[in-house]
Protein backbone atom coordinates (compact mmCIF):
# COMPACT_ATOMS: atom_id res chain seq x y z
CA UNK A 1 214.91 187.54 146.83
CA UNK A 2 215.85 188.42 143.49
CA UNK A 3 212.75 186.47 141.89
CA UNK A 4 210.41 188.08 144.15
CA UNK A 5 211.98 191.21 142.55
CA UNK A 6 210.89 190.22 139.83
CA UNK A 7 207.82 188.59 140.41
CA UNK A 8 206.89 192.03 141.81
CA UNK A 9 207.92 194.16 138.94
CA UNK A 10 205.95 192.71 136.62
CA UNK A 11 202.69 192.05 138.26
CA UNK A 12 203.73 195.97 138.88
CA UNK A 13 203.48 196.28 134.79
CA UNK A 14 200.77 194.00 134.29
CA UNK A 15 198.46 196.78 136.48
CA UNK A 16 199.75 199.39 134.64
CA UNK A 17 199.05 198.01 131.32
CA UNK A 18 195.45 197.44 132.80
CA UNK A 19 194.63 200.76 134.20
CA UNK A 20 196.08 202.80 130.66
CA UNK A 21 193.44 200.62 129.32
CA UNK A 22 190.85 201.33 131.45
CA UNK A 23 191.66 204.59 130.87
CA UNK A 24 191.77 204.56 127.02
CA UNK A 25 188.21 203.30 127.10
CA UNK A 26 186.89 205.48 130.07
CA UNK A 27 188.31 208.51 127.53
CA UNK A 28 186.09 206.64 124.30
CA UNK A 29 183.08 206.65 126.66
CA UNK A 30 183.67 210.12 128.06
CA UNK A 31 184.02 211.39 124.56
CA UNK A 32 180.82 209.59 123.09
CA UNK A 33 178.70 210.73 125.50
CA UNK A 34 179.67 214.44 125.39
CA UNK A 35 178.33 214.85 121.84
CA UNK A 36 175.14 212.73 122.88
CA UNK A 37 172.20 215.48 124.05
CA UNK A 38 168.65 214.68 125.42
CA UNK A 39 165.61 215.43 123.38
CA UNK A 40 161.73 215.98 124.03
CA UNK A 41 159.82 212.85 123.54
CA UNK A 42 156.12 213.27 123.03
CA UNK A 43 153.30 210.76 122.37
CA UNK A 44 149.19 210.95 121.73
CA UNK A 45 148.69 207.28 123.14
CA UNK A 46 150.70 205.78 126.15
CA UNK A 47 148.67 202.83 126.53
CA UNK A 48 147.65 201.16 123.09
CA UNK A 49 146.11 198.08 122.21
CA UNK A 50 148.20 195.17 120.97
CA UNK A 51 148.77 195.12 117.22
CA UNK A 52 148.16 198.25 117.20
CA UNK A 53 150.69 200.70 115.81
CA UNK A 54 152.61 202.68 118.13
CA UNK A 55 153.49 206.73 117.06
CA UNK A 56 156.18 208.70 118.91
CA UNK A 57 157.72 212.27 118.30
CA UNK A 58 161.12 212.93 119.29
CA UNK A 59 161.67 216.78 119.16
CA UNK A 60 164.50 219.03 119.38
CA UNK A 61 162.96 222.51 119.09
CA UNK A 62 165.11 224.83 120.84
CA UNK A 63 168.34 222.43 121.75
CA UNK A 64 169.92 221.91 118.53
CA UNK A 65 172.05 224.17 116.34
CA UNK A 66 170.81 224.99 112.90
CA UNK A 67 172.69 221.88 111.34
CA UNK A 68 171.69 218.49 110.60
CA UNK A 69 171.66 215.66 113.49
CA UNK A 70 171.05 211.83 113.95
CA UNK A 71 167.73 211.70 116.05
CA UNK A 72 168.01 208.33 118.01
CA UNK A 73 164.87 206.48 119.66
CA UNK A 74 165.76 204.45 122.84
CA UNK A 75 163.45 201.58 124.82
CA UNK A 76 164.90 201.69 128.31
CA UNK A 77 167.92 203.12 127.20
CA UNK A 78 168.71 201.33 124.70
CA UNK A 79 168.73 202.46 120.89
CA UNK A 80 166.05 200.92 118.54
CA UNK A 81 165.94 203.48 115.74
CA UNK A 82 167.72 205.92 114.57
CA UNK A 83 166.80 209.17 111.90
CA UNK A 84 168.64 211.75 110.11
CA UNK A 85 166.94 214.73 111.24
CA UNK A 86 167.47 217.70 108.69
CA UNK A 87 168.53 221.57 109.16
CA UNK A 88 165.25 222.82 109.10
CA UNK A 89 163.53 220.28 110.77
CA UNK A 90 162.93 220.12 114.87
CA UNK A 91 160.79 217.35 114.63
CA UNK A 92 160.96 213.29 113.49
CA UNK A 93 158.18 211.12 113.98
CA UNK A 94 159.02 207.37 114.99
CA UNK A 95 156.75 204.34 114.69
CA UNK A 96 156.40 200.55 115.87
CA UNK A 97 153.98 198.74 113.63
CA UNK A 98 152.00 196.30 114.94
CA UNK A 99 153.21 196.56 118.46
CA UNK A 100 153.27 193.82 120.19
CA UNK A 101 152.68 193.19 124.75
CA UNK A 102 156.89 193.09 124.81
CA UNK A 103 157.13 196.94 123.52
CA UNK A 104 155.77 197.73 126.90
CA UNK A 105 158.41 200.21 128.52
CA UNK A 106 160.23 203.44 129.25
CA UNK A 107 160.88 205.34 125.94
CA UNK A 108 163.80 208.32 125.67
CA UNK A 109 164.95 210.01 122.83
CA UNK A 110 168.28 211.66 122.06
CA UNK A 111 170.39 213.16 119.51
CA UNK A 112 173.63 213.19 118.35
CA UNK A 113 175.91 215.30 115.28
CA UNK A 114 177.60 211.71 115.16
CA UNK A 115 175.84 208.60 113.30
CA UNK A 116 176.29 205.86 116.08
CA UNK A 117 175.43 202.24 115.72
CA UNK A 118 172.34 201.67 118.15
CA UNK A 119 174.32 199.45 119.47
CA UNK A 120 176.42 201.92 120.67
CA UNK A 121 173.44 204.34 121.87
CA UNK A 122 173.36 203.20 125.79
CA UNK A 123 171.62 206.74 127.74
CA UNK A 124 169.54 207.48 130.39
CA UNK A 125 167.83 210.59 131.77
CA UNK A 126 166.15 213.14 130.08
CA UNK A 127 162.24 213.15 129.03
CA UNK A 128 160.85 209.36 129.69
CA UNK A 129 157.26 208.20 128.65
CA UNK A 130 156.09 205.16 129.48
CA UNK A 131 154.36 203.22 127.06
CA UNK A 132 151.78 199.89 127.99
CA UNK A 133 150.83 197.33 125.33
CA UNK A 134 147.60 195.46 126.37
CA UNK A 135 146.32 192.43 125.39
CA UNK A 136 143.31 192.08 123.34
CA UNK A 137 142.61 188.61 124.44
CA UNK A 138 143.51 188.06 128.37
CA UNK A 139 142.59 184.21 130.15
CA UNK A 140 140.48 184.90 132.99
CA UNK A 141 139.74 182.62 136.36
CA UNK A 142 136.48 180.57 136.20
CA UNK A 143 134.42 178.74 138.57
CA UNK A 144 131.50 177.21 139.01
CA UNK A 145 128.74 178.87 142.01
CA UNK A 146 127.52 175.43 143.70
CA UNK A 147 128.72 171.52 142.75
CA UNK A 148 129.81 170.84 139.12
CA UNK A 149 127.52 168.00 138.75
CA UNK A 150 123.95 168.76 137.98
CA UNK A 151 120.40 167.50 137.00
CA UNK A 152 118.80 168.96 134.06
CA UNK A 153 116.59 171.45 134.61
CA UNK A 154 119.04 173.03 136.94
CA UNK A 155 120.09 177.05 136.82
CA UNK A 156 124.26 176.46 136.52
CA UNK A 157 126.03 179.83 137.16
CA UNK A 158 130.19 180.38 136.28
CA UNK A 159 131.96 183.36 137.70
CA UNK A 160 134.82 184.92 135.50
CA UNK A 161 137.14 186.82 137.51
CA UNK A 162 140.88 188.33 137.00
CA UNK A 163 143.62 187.66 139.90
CA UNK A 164 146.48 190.06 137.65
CA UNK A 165 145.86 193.77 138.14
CA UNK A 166 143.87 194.51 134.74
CA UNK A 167 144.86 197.91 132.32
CA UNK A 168 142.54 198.79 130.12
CA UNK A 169 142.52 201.51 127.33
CA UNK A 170 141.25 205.05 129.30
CA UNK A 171 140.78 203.43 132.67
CA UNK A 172 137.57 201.85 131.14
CA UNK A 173 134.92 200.35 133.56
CA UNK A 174 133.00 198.08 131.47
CA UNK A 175 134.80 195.83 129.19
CA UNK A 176 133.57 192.27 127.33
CA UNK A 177 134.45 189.14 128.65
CA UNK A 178 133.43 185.54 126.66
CA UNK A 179 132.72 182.15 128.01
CA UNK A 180 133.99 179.56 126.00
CA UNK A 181 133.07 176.00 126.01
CA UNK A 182 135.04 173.27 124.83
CA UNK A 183 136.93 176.22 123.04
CA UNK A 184 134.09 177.75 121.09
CA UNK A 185 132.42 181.00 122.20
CA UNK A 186 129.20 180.42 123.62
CA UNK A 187 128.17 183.68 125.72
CA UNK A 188 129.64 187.01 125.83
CA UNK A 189 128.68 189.10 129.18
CA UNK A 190 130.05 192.23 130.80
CA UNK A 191 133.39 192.27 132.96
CA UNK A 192 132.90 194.63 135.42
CA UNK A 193 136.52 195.99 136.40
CA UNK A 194 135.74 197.60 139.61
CA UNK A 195 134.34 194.72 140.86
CA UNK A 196 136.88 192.18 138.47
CA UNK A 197 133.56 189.90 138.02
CA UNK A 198 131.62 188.71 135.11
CA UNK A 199 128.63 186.21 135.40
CA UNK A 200 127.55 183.71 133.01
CA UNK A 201 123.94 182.20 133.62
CA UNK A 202 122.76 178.83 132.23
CA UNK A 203 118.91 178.32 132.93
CA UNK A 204 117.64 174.69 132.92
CA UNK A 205 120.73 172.98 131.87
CA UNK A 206 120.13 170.28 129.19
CA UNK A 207 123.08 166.95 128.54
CA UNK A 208 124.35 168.74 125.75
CA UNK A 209 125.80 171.54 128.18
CA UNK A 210 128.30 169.21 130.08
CA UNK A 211 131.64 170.35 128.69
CA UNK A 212 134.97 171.77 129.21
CA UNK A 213 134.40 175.62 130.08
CA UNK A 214 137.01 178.83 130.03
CA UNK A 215 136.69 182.29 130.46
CA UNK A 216 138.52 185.46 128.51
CA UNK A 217 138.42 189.07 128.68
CA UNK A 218 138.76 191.84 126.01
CA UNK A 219 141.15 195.12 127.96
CA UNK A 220 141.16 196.65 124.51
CA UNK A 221 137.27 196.91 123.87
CA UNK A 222 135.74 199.76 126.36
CA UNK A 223 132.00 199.48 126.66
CA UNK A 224 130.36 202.92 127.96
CA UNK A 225 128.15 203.20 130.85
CA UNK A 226 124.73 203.48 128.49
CA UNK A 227 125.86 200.25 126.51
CA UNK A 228 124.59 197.14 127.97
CA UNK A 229 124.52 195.06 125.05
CA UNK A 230 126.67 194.23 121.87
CA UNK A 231 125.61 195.92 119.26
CA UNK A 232 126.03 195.02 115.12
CA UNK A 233 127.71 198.30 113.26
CA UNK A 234 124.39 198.22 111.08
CA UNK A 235 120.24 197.58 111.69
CA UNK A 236 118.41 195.16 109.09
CA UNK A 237 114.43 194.63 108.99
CA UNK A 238 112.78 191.83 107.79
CA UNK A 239 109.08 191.75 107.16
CA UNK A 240 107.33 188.38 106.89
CA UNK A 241 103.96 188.26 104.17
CA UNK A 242 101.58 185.36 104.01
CA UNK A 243 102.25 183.71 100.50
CA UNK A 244 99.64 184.19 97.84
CA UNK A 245 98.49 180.89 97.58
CA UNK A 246 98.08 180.18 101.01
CA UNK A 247 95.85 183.65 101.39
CA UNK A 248 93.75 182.34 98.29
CA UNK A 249 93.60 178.89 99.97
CA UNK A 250 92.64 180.82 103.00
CA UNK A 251 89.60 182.80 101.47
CA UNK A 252 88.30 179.72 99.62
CA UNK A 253 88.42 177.96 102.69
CA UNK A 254 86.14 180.65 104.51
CA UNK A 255 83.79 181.09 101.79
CA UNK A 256 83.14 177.47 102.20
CA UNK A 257 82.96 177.20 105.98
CA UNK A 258 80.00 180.25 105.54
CA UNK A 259 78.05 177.92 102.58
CA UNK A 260 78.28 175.48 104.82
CA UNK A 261 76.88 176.92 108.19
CA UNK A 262 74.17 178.83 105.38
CA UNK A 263 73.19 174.97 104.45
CA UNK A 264 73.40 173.70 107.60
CA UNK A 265 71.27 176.43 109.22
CA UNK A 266 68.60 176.01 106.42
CA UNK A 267 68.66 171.99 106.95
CA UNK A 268 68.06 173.08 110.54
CA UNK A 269 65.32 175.15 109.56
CA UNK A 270 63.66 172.51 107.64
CA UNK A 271 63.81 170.23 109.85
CA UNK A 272 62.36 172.40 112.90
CA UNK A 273 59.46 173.24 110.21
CA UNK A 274 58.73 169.84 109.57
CA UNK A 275 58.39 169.00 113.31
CA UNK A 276 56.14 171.73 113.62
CA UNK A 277 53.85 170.57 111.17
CA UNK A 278 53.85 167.14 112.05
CA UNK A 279 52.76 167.97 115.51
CA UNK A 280 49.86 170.20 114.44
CA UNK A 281 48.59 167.30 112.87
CA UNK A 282 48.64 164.73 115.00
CA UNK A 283 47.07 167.22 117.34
C-alpha cells in the first residue's frame, strides 16, 4: 500500500513538473505574439512568369507608432525576410529574384518592435495575397489523328493538348505551343486555351519525317487576338540585281540573235529571188 503511495505521489509530481512547463512556454508564446501586429501587403503582379523577379510592399501606414520596427515578410506563415523599417518610413519594398514555380503561395506581412529570428516568425491572418509562378516551358499531351505508320505522300496531323488546368499571365487566350522532334524544334503553332488544342500539320510526309515527336507550351508568352503569326522584333529587305557581267553577256547575246535572224532573213531573201528568176527563165 505504501508503494502505491508512492508510486502515486510522484507520477503526481511528474504532471506537475509537466504542466509548469507547458505553462512557461504557453507564457513565451503568449508574450511573442502580443508585440507581433499585421501589416498591409500589396503587390503589382500576382501571377509572374518563372525567373522572373517577384516585388512585394509590406506597408504599415497608419498602424505603427512613430518609432522604428522590424518589417517581416512571411510565405504561408512562415518568415522569409525580414527589414528594419525606419521612423519615418511606412513603407519597405521586398523582392524574390529570379523566382522560381516553388514561390507559388499565400504571402502575409507583419511587424514587430522586437528583431525575431524568422525562424521564430510563425503568424497567420491579416492581409494575404496569393502569388502564382508559371512555367515558361510546360510538356504538353501529343497524339497522332489516324495510324502512326504512313506512306509518303501522306498529310500526318499531331494534336497537342493539356490535361493540367493551364494559368497563363492575364488570363491570355492565345499562347505558343512547339512541336519538337527527336528533341529539336521543328514547328511552332498556336495553343488555343479555351479549347486546350494546338494542331501541327505535316503535308506529304517524306522518310526523313519518321521520328520521335513531343509537344510544349509557352503560359508565359500571350499572343493577342490580331497576332497570328510570330513575328521578328525587326523587318530586313533584301533586293536581288542581275550581276554586270551576266547583263553584258545578256545584251551581246541579243545583239547577236538579231544579226543573225537579219542574215538569215536576207539568205532567205536571196534565195526566194533566185527561184524567181530561175523560173522566169525556164518559162
Amino acid at each position: 500500500m505504501l508503494q502505491r503511495v508512492c508510486e502515486g505521489g510522484s507520477l503526481s509530481i511528474t504532471m506537475n513538473i509537466i504542466i509548469a512547463l507547458l505553462c512557461i512556454l504557453t507564457n513565451q508564446v503568449i508574450s511573442q505574439t502580443e508585440d507581433i501586429f499585421p501589416a498591409k501587403i500589396l503587390a503589382q503582379q500576382t501571377i509572374i512568369s518563372e525567373n522572373s523577379d517577384l516585388y512585394v510592399t509590406c506597408s504599415t501606414f497608419g498602424k505603427k507608432k512613430d518609432s522604428m520596427v522590424y518589417v517581416y515578410f512571411l510565405k504561408n506563415g512562415r518568415g522569409i525576410q525580414t527589414q528594419l523599417q525606419k521612423q519615418d518610413q511606412n513603407d519597405i519594398l521586398f523582392k524574390i529574384p529570379r523566382a522560381g514555380l516553388h514561390h507559388s503561395g499565400n504571402y502575409s506581412c507583419i511587424y514587430s518592435p522586437q528583431n525575431y529570428t524568422l525562424s521564430e516568425i510563425v503568424k497567420k491572418g491579416g492581409d494575404i495575397i496569393e502569388i502564382l509562378v508559371i512555367a515558361n516551358f510546360l510538356p504538353a499531351d501529343i497524339s497522332i489523328v489516324g495510324p502512326s505508320t504512313v506512306h509518303e505522300g501522306h498529310h500526318v496531323e499531331f494534336q497537342c493538348t493539356v490535361s493540367q488546368h493551364l494559368h497563363t499571365l492575364g488570363g491570355c487566350k492565345l499562347i505558343y505551343a512547339y512541336l519538337r522532334k527527336n528533341d529539336t524544334i521543328l514547328l511552332v503553332q498556336l495553343f488555343n486555351v479555351s479549347q486546350m488544342l494546338a494542331t501541327f500539320i505535316i503535308d506529304s510526309a517524306v522518310l526523313r519525317d519518321s521520328g520521335h515527336y513531343s509537344c510544349i507550351v509557352l503560359p508565359s508568352k500571350c499572343i493577342y487576338e490580331h497576332e497570328y503569326t510570330v513575328h521578328g522584333t525587326n523587318k530586313v529587305f533584301l533586293e536581288v540585281k542581275v550581276d554586270f557581267i551576266s547583263l553584258e553577256l545578256l545584251r551581246y547575246g541579243v545583239i547577236t540573235l538579231m544579226v543573225l535572224l537579219v542574215v538569215c532573213l536576207w539568205w532567205i531573201t536571196q534565195q526566194t529571188g533566185k527561184c524567181r528568176h530561175s523560173g522566169g527563165m525556164t518559162g
